[in-house]
PDB file of N, CA and C in Angstrom:
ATOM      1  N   UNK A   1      43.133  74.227 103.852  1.00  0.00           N
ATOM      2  CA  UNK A   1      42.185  75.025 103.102  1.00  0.00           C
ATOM      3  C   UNK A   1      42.377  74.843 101.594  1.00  0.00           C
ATOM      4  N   UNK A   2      43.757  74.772 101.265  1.00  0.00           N
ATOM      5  CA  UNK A   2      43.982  74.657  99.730  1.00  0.00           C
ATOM      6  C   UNK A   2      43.205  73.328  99.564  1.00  0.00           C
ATOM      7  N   UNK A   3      43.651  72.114 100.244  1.00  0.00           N
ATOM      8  CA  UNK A   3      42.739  71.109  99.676  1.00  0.00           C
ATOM      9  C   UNK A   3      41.492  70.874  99.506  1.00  0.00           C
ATOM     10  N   UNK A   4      41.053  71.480 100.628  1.00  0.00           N
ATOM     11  CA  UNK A   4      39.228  71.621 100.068  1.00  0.00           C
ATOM     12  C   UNK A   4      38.920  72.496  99.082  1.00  0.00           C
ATOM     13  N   UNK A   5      39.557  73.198  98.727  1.00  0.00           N
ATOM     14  CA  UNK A   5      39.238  73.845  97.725  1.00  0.00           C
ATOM     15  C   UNK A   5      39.641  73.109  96.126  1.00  0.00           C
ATOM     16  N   UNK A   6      40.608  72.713  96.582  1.00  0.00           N
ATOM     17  CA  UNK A   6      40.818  71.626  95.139  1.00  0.00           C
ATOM     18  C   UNK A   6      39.930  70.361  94.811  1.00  0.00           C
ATOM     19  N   UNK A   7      39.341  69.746  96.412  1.00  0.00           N
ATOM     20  CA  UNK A   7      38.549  68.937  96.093  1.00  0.00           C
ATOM     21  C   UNK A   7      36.816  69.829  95.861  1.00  0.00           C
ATOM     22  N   UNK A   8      36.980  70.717  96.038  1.00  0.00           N
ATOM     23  CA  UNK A   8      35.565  70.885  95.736  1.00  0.00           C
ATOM     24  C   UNK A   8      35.308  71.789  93.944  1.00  0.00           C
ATOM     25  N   UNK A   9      36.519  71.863  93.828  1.00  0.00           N
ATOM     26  CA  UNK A   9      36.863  72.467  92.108  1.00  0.00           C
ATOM     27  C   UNK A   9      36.534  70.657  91.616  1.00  0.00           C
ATOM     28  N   UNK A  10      37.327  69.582  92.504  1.00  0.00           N
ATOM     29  CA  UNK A  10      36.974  68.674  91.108  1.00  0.00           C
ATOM     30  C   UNK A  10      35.899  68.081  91.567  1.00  0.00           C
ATOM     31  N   UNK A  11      35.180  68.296  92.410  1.00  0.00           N
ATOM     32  CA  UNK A  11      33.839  67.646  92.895  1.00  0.00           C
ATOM     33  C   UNK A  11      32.852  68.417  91.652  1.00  0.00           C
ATOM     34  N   UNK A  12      32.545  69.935  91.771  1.00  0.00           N
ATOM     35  CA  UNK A  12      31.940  70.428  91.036  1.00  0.00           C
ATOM     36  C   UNK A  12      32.109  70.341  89.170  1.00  0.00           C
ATOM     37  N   UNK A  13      33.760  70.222  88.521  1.00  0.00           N
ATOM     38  CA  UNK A  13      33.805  69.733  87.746  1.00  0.00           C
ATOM     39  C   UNK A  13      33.573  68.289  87.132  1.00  0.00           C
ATOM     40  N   UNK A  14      33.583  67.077  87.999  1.00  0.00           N
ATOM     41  CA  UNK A  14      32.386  66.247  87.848  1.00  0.00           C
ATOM     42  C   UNK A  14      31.224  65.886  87.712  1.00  0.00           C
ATOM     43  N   UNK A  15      30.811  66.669  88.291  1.00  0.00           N
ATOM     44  CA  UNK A  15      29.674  66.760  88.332  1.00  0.00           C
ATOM     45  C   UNK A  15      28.642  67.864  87.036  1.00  0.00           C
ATOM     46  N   UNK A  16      29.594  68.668  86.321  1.00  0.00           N
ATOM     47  CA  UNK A  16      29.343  69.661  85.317  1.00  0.00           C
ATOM     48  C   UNK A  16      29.458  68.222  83.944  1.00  0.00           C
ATOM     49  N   UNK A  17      30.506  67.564  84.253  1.00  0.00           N
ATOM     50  CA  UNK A  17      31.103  66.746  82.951  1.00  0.00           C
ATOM     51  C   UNK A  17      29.515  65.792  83.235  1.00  0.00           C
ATOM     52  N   UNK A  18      28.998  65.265  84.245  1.00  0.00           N
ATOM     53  CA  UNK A  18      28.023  64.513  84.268  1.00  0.00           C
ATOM     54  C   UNK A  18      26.868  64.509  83.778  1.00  0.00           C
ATOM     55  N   UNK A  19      26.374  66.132  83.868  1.00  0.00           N
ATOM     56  CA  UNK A  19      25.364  66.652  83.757  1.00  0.00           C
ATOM     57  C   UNK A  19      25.561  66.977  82.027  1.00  0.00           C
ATOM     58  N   UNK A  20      26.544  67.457  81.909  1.00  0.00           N
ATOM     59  CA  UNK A  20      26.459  67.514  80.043  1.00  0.00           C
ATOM     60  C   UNK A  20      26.625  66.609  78.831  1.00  0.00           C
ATOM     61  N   UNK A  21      27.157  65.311  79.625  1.00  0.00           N
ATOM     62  CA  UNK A  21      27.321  64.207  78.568  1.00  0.00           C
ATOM     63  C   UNK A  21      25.932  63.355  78.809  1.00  0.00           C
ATOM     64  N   UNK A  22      25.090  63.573  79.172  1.00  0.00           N
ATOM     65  CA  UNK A  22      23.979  62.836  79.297  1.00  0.00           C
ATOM     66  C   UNK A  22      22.990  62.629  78.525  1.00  0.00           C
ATOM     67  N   UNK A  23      22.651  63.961  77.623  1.00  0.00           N
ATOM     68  CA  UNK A  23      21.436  64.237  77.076  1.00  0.00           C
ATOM     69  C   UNK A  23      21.578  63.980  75.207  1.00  0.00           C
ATOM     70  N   UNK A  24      22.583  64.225  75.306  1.00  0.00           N
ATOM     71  CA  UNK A  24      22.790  64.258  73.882  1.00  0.00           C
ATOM     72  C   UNK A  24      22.980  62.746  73.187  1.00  0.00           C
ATOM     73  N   UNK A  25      23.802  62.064  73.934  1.00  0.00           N
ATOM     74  CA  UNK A  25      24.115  61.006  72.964  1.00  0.00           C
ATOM     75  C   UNK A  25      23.539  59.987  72.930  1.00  0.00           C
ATOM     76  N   UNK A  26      23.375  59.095  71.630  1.00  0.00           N
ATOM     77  CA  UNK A  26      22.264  57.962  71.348  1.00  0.00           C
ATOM     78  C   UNK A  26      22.138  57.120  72.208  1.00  0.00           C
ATOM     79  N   UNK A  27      21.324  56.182  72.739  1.00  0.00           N
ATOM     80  CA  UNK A  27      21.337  55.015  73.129  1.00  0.00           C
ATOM     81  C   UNK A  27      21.920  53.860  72.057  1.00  0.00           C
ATOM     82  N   UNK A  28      22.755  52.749  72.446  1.00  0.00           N
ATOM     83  CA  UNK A  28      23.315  51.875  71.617  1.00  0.00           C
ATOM     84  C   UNK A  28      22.409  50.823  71.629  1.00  0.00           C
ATOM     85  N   UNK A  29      22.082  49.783  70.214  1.00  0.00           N
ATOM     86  CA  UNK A  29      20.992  49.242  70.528  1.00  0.00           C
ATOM     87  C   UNK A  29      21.813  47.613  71.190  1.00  0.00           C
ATOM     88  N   UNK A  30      20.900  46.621  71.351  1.00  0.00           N
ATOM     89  CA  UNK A  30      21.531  45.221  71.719  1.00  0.00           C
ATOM     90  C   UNK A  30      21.712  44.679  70.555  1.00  0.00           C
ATOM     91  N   UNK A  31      23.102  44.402  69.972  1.00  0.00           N
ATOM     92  CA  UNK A  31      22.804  43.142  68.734  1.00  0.00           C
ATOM     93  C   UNK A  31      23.355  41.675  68.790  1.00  0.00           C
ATOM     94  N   UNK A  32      22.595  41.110  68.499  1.00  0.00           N
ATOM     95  CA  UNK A  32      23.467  39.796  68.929  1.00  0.00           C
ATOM     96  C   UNK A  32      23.769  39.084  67.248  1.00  0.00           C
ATOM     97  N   UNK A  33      24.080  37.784  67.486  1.00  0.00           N
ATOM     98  CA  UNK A  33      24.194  37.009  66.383  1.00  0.00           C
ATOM     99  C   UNK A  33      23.493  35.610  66.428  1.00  0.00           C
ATOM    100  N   UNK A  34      23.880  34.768  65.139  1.00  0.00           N
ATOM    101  CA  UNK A  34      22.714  33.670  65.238  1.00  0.00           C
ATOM    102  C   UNK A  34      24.274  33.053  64.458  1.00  0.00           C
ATOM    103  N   UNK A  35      23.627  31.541  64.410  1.00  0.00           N
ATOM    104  CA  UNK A  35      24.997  31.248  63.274  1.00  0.00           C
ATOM    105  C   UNK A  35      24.013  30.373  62.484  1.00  0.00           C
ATOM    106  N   UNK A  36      24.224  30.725  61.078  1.00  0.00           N
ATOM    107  CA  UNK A  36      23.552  29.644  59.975  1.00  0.00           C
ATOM    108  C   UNK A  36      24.419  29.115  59.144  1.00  0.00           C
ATOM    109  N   UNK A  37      24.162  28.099  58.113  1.00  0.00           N
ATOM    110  CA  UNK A  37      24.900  27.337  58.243  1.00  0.00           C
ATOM    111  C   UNK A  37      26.682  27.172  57.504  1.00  0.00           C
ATOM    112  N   UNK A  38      26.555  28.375  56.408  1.00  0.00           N
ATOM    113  CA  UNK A  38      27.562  28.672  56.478  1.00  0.00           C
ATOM    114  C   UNK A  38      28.084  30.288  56.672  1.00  0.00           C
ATOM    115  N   UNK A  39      27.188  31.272  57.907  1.00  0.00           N
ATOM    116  CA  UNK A  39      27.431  32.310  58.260  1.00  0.00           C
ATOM    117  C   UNK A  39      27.343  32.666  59.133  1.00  0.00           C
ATOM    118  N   UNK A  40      27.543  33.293  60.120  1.00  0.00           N
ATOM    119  CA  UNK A  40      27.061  34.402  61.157  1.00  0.00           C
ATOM    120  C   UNK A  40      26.294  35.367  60.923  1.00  0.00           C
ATOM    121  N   UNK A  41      25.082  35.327  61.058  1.00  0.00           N
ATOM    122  CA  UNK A  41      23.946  36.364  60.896  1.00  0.00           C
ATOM    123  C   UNK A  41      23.958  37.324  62.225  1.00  0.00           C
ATOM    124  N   UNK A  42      23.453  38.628  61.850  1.00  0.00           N
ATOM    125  CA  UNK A  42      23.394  39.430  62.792  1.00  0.00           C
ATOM    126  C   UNK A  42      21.485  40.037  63.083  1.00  0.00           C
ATOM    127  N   UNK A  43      21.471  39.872  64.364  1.00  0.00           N
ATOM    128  CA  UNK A  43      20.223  40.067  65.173  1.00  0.00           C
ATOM    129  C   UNK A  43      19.763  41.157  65.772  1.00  0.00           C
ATOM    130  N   UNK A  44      19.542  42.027  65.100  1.00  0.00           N
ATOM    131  CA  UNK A  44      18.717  43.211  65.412  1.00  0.00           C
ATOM    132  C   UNK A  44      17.308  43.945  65.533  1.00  0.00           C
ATOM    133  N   UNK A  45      16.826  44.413  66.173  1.00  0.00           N
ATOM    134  CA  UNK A  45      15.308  44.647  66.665  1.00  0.00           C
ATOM    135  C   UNK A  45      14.659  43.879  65.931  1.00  0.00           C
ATOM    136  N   UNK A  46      14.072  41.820  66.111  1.00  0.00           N
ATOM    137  CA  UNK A  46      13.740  41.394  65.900  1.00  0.00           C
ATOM    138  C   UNK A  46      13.874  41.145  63.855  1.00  0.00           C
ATOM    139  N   UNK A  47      14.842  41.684  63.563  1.00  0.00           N
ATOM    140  CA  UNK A  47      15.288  41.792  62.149  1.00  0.00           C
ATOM    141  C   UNK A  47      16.941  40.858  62.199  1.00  0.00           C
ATOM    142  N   UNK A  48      16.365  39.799  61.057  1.00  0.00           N
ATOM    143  CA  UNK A  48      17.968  38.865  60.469  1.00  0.00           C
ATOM    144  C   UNK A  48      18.331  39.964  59.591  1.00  0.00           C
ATOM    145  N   UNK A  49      20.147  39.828  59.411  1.00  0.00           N
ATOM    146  CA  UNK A  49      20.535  40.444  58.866  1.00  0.00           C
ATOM    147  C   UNK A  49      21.825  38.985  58.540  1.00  0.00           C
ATOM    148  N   UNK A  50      22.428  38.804  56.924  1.00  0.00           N
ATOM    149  CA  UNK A  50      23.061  38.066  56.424  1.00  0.00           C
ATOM    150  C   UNK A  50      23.971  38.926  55.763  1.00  0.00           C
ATOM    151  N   UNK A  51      25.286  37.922  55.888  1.00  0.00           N
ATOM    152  CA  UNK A  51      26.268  39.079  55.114  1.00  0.00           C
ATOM    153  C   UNK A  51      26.320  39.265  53.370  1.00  0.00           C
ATOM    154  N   UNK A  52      26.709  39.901  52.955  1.00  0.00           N
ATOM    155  CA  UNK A  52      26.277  40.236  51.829  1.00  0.00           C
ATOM    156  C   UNK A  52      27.531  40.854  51.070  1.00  0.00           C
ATOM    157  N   UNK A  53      28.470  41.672  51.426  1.00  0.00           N
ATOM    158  CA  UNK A  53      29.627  42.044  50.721  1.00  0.00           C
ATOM    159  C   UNK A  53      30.608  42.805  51.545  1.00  0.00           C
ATOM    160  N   UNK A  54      31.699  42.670  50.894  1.00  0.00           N
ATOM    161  CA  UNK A  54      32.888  43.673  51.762  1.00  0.00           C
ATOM    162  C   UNK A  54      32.860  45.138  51.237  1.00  0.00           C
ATOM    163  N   UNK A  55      32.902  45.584  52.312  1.00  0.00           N
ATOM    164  CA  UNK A  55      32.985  47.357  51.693  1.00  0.00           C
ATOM    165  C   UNK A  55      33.920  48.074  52.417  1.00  0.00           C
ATOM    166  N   UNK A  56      33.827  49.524  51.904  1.00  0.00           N
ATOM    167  CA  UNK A  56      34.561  50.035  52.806  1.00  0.00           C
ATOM    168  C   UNK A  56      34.318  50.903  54.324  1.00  0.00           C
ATOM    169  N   UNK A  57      35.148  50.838  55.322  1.00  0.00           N
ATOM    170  CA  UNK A  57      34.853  51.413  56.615  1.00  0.00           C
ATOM    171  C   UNK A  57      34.525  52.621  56.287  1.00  0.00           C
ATOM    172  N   UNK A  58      35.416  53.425  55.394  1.00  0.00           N
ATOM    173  CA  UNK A  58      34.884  54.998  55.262  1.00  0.00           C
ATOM    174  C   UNK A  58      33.233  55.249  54.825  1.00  0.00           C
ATOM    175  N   UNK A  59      32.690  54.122  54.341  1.00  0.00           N
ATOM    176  CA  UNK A  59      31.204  54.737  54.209  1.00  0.00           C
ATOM    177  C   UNK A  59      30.327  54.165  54.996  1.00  0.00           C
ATOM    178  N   UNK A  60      31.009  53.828  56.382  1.00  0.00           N
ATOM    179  CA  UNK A  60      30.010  53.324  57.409  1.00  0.00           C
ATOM    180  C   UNK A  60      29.913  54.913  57.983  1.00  0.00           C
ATOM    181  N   UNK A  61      28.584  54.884  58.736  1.00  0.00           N
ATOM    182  CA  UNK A  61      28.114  56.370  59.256  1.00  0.00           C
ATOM    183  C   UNK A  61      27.750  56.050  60.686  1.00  0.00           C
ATOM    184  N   UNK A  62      26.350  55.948  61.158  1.00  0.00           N
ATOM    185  CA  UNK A  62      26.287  56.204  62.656  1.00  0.00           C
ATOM    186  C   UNK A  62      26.400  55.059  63.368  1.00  0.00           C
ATOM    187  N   UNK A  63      27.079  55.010  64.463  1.00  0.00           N
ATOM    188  CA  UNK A  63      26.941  53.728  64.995  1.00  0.00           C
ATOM    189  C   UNK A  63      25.896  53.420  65.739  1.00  0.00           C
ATOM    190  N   UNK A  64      25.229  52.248  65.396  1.00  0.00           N
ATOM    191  CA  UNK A  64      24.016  51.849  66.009  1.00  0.00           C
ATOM    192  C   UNK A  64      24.254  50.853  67.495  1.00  0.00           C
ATOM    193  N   UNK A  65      25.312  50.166  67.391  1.00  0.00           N
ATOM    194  CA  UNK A  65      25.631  49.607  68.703  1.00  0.00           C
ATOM    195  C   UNK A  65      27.288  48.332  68.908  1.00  0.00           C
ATOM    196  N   UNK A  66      26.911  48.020  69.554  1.00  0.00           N
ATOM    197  CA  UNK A  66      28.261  46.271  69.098  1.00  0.00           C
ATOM    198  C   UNK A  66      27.868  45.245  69.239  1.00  0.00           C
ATOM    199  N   UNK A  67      28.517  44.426  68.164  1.00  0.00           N
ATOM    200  CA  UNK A  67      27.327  42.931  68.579  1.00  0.00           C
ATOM    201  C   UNK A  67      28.209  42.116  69.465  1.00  0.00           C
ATOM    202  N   UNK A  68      27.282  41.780  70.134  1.00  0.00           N
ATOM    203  CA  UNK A  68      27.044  40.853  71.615  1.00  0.00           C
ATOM    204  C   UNK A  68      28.058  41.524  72.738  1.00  0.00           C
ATOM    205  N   UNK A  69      27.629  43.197  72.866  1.00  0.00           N
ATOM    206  CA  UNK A  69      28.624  44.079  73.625  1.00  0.00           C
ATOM    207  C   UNK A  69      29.773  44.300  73.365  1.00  0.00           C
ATOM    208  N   UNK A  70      30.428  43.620  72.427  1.00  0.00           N
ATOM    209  CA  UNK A  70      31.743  43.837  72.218  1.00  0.00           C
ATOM    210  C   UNK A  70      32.221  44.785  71.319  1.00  0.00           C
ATOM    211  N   UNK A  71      32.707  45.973  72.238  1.00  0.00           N
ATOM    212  CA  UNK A  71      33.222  47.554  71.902  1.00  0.00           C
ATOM    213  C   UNK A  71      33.923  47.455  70.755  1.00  0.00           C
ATOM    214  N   UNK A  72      34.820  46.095  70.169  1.00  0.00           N
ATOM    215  CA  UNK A  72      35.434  45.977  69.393  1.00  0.00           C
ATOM    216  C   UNK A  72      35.291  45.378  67.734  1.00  0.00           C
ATOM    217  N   UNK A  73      33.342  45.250  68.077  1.00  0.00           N
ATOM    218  CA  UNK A  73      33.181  45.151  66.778  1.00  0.00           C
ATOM    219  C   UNK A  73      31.841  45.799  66.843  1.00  0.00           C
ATOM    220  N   UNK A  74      31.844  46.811  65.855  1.00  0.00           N
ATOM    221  CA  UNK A  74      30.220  47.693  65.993  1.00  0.00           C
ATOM    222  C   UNK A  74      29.664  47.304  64.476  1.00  0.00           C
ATOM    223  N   UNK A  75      28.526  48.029  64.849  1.00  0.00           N
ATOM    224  CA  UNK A  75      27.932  47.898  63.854  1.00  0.00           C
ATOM    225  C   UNK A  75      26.978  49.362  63.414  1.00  0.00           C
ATOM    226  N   UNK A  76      27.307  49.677  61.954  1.00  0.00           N
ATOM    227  CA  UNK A  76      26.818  51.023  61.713  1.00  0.00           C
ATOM    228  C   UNK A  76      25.672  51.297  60.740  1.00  0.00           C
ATOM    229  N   UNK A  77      25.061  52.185  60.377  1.00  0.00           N
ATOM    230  CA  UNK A  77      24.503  52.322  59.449  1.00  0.00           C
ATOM    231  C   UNK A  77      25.436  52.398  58.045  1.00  0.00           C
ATOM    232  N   UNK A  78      24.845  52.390  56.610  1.00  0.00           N
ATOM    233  CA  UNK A  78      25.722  52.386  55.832  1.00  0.00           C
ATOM    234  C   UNK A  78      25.579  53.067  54.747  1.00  0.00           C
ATOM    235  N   UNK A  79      26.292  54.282  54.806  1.00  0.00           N
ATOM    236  CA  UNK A  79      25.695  55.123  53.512  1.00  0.00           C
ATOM    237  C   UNK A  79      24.367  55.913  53.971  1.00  0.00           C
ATOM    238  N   UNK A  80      23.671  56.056  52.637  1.00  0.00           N
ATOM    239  CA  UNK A  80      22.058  56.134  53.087  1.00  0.00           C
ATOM    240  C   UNK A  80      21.112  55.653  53.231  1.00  0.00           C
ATOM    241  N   UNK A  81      21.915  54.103  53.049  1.00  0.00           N
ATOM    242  CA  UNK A  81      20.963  52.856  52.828  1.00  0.00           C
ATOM    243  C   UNK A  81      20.062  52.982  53.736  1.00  0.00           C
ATOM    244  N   UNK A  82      18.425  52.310  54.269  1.00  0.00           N
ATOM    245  CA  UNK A  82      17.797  52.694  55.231  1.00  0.00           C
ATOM    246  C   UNK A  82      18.221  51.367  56.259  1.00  0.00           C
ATOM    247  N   UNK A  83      18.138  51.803  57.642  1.00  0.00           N
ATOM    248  CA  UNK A  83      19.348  50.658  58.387  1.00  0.00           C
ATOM    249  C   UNK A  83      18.535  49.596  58.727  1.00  0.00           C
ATOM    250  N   UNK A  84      16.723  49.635  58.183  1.00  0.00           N
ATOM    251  CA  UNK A  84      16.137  48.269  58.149  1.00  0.00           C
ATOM    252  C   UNK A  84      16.189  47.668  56.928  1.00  0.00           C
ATOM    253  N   UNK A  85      17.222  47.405  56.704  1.00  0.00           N
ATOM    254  CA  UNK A  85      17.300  46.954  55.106  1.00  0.00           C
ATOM    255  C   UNK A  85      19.044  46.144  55.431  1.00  0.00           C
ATOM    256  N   UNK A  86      19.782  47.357  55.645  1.00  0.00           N
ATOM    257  CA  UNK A  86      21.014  47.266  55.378  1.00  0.00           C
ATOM    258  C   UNK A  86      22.328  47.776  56.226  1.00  0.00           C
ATOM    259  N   UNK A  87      22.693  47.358  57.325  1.00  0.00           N
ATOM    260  CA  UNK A  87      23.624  47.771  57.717  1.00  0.00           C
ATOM    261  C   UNK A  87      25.387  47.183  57.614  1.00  0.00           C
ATOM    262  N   UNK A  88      26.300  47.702  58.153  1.00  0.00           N
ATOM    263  CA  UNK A  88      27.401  47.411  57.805  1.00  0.00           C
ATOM    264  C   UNK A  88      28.461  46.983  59.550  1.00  0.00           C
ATOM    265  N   UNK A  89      28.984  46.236  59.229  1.00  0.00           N
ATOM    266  CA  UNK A  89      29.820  45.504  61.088  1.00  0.00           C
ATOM    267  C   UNK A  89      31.204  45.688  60.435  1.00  0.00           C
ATOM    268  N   UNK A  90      31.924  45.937  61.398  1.00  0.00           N
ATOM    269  CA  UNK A  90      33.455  46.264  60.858  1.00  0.00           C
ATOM    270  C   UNK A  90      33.957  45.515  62.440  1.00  0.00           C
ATOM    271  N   UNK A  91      35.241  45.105  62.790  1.00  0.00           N
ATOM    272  CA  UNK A  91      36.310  45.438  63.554  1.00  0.00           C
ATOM    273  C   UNK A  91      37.128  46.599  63.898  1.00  0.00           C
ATOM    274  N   UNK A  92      37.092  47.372  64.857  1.00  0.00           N
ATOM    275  CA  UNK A  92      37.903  48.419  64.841  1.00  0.00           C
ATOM    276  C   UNK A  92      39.388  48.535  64.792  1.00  0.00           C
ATOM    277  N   UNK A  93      39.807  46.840  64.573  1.00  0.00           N
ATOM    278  CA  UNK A  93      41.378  46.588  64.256  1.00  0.00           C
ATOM    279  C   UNK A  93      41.470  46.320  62.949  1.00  0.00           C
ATOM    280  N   UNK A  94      40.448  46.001  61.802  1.00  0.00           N
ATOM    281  CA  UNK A  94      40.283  45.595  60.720  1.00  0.00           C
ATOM    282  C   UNK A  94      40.359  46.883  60.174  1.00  0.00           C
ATOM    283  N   UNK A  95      41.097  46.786  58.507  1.00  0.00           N
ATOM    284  CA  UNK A  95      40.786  47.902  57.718  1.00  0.00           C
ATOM    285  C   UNK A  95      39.147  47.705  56.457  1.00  0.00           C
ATOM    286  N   UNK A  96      38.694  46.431  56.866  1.00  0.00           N
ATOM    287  CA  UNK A  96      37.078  46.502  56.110  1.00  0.00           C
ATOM    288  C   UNK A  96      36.101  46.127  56.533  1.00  0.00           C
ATOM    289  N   UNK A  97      35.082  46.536  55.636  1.00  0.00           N
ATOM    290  CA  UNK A  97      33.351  46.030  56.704  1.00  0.00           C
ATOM    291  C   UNK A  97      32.792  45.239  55.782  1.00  0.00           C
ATOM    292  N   UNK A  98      31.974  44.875  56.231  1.00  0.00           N
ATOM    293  CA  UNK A  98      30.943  43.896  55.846  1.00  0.00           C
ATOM    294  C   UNK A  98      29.702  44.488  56.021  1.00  0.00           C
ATOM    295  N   UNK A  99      29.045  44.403  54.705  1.00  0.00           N
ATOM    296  CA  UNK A  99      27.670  44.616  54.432  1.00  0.00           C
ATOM    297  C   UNK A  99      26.724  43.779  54.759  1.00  0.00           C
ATOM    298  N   UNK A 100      25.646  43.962  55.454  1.00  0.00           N
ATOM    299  CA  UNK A 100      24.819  42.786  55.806  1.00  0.00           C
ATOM    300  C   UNK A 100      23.291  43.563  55.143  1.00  0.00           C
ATOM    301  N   UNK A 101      22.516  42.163  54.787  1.00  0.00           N
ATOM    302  CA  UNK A 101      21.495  42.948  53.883  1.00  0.00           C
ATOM    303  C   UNK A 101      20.201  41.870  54.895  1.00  0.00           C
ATOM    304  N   UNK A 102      19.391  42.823  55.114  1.00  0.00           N
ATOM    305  CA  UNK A 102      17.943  42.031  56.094  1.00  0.00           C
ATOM    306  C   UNK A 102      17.580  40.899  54.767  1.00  0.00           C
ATOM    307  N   UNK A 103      17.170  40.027  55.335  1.00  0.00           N
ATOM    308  CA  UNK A 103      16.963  38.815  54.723  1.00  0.00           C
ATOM    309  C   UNK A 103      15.576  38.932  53.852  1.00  0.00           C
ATOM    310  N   UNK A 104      15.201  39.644  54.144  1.00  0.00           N
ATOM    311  CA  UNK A 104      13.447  39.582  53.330  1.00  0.00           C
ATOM    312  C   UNK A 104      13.593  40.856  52.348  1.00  0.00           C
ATOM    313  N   UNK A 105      15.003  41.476  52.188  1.00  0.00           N
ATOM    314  CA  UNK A 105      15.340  42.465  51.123  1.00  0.00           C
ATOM    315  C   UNK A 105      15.114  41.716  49.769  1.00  0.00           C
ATOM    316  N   UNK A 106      14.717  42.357  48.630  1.00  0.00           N
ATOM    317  CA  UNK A 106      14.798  41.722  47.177  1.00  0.00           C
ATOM    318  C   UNK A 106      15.394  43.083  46.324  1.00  0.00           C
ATOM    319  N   UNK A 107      14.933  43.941  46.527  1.00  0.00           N
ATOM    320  CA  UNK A 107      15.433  45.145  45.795  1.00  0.00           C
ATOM    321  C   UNK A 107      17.126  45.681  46.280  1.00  0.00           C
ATOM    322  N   UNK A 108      17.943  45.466  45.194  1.00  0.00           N
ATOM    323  CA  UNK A 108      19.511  45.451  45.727  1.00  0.00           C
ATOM    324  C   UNK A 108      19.826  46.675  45.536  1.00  0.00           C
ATOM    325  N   UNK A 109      20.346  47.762  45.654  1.00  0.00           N
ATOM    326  CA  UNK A 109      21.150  49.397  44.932  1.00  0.00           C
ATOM    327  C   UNK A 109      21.982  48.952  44.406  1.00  0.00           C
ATOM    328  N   UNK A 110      21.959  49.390  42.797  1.00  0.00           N
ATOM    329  CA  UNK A 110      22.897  49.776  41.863  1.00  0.00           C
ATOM    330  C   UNK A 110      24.355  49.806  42.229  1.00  0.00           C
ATOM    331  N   UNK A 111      25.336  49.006  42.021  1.00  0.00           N
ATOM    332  CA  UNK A 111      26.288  49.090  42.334  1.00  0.00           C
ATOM    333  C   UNK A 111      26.883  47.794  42.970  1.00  0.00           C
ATOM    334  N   UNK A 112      25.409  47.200  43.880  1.00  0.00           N
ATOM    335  CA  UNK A 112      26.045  46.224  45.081  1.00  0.00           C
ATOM    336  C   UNK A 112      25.821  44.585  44.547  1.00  0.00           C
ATOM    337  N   UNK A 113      26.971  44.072  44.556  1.00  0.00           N
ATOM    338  CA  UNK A 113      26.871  42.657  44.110  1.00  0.00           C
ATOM    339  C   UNK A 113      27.421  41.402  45.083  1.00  0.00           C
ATOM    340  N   UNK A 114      26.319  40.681  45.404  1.00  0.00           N
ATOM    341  CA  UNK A 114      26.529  39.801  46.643  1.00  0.00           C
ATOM    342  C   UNK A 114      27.815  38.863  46.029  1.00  0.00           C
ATOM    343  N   UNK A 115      28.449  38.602  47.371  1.00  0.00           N
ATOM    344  CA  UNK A 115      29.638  37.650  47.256  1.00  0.00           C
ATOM    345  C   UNK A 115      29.049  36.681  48.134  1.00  0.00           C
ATOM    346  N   UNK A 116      27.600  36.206  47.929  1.00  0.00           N
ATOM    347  CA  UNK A 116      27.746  34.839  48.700  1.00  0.00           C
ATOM    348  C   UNK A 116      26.348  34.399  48.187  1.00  0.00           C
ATOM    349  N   UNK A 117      26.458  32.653  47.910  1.00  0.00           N
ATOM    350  CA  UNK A 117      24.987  32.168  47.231  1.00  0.00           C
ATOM    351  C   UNK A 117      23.660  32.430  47.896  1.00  0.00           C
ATOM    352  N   UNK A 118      24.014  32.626  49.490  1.00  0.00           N
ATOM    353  CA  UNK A 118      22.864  32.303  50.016  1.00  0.00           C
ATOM    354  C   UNK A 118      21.919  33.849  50.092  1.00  0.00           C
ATOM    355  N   UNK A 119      22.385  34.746  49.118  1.00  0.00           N
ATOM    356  CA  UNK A 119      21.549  35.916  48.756  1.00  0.00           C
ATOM    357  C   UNK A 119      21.243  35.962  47.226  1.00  0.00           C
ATOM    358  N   UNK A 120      20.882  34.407  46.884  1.00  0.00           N
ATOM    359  CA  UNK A 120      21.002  34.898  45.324  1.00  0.00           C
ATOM    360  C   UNK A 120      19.502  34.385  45.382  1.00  0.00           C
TER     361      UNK A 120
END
């Protein structure tokens, strides 16, 4: 008797944990990559994205997904930048990120200065 009762405490607590982690949290999107010719571009909802500068992890914000599934490198929004413009990919073993700026961007924010020719 004790055991059915323990299995039906964790049957029902499964089933509580199931029902409440469901609704709330984002969908992650698919990102993949491309390689040009001297970068790895990143591929998101039909939007190139090229790297553009090192920054820091602390001002990456929501995570939008990982590129090419891999849990171990995501990719976030950055700041308040708007995330069709500009997002940021880190390593979660790395202490920095990388800024990537959509390729058909021309207007840069104050502050940000590309470290690579092929955004000049």
């Amino acid at each position: 008797m004790k055991k059915i009762r323990i299995l039906g405490i964790a049957i029902l607590t499964a089933v509580m944990l199931c029902a409440c982690g469901g609704g709330d949290e984002q969908e992650l999107a698919d990102i993949s990559t491309a390689e040009g010719d001297e970068y790895r571009a990143i591929i998101w909802e039909e939007r190139t994205y090229v790297p553009f500068c090192v920054v820091s992890k602390n001002d990456c914000g929501t995570l939008i997904g990982y590129v090419n599934g891999d849990t171990g490198e995501r990719v976030c929004e950055y700041k308040d930048y708007p995330s069709n413009e500009w997002i940021a990919s880190y390593l979660t073993v790395d202490g920095g990120a990388m800024l990537y700026k959509e390729v058909n961007v021309t207007n840069i924010p104050d502050g940000l200065q590309s470290e690579y020719e092929w955004n000049d």
